[in-house]
Protein backbone atom coordinates (compact mmCIF):
# COMPACT_ATOMS: atom_id res chain seq x y z
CA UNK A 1 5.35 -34.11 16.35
CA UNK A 2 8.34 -36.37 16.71
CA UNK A 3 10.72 -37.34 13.26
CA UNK A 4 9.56 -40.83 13.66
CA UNK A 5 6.15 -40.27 13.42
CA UNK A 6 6.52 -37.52 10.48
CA UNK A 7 8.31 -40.77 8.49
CA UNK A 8 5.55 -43.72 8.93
CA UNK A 9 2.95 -41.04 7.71
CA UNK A 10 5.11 -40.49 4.31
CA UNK A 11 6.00 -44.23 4.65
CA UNK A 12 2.05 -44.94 5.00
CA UNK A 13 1.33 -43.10 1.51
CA UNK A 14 4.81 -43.59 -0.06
CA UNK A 15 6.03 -46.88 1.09
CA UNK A 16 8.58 -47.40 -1.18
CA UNK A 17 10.10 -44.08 0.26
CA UNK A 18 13.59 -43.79 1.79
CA UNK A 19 12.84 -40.89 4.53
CA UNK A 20 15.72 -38.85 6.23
CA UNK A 21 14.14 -36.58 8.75
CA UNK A 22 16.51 -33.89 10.67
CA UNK A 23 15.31 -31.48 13.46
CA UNK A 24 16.36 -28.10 12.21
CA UNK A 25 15.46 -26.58 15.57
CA UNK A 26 15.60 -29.22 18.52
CA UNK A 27 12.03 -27.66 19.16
CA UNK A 28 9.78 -30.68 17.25
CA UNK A 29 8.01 -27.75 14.90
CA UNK A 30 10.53 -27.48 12.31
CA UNK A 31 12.02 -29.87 10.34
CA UNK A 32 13.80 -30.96 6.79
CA UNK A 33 12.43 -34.09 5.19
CA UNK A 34 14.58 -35.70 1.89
CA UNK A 35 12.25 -38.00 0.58
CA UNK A 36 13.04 -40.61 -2.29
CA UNK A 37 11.05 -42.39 -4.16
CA UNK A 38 10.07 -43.97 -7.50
CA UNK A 39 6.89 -42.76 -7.16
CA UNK A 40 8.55 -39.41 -8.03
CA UNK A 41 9.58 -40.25 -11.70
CA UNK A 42 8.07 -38.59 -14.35
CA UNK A 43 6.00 -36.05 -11.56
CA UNK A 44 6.57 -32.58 -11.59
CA UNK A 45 8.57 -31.27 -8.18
CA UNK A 46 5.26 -29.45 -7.11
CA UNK A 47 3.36 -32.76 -7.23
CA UNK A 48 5.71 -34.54 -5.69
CA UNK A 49 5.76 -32.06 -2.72
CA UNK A 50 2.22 -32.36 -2.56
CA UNK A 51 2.21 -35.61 -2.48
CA UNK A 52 4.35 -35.77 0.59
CA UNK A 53 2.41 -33.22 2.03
CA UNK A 54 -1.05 -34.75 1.26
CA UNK A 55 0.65 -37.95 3.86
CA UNK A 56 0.68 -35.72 6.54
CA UNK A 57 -3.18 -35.46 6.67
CA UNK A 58 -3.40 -32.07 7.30
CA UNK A 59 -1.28 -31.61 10.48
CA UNK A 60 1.23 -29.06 8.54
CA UNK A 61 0.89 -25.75 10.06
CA UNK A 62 -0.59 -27.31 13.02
CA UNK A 63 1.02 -29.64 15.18
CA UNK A 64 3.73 -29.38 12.52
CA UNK A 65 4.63 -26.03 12.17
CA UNK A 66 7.61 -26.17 8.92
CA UNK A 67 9.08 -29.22 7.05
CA UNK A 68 11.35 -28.00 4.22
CA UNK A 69 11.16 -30.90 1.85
CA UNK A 70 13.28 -32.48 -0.27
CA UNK A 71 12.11 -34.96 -3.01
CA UNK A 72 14.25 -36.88 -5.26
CA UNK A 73 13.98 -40.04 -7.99
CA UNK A 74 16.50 -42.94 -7.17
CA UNK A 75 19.95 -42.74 -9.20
């Protein structure tokens, strides 16, 4: 799964999101994803990481194999 691809699926379901995807590996399995949003305020960290998760339709642990995710509330 390319990085590009991994941010119009959290852009899709988030689209106010700013999305910074980095390629921990160079392999295209495993990657870190900062996600912000105002969507995030007032939403515990574990719902907000579901959240993000829930936009990948179910392709984490599959064709995605790790995303360590960041999630943040504008300043």
């Amino acid at each position: 799964m390319q990085a590009n691809e991994i941010e119009a699926f959290i852009k899709a379901a988030i689209p106010d999101a700013a999305v910074t995807i980095k390629d921990l590996a160079g392999d295209g399995d495993h990657y870190a994803a900062h996600v912000v949003s105002e969507t995030f305020r007032g939403m515990p960290r574990v719902k907000q990481h579901q959240l993000v998760y829930a936009s990948l339709q179910g392709r984490m642990g599959g064709v995605l194999h790790a995303l360590a995710l960041t999630t943040a509330t504008p300043d």
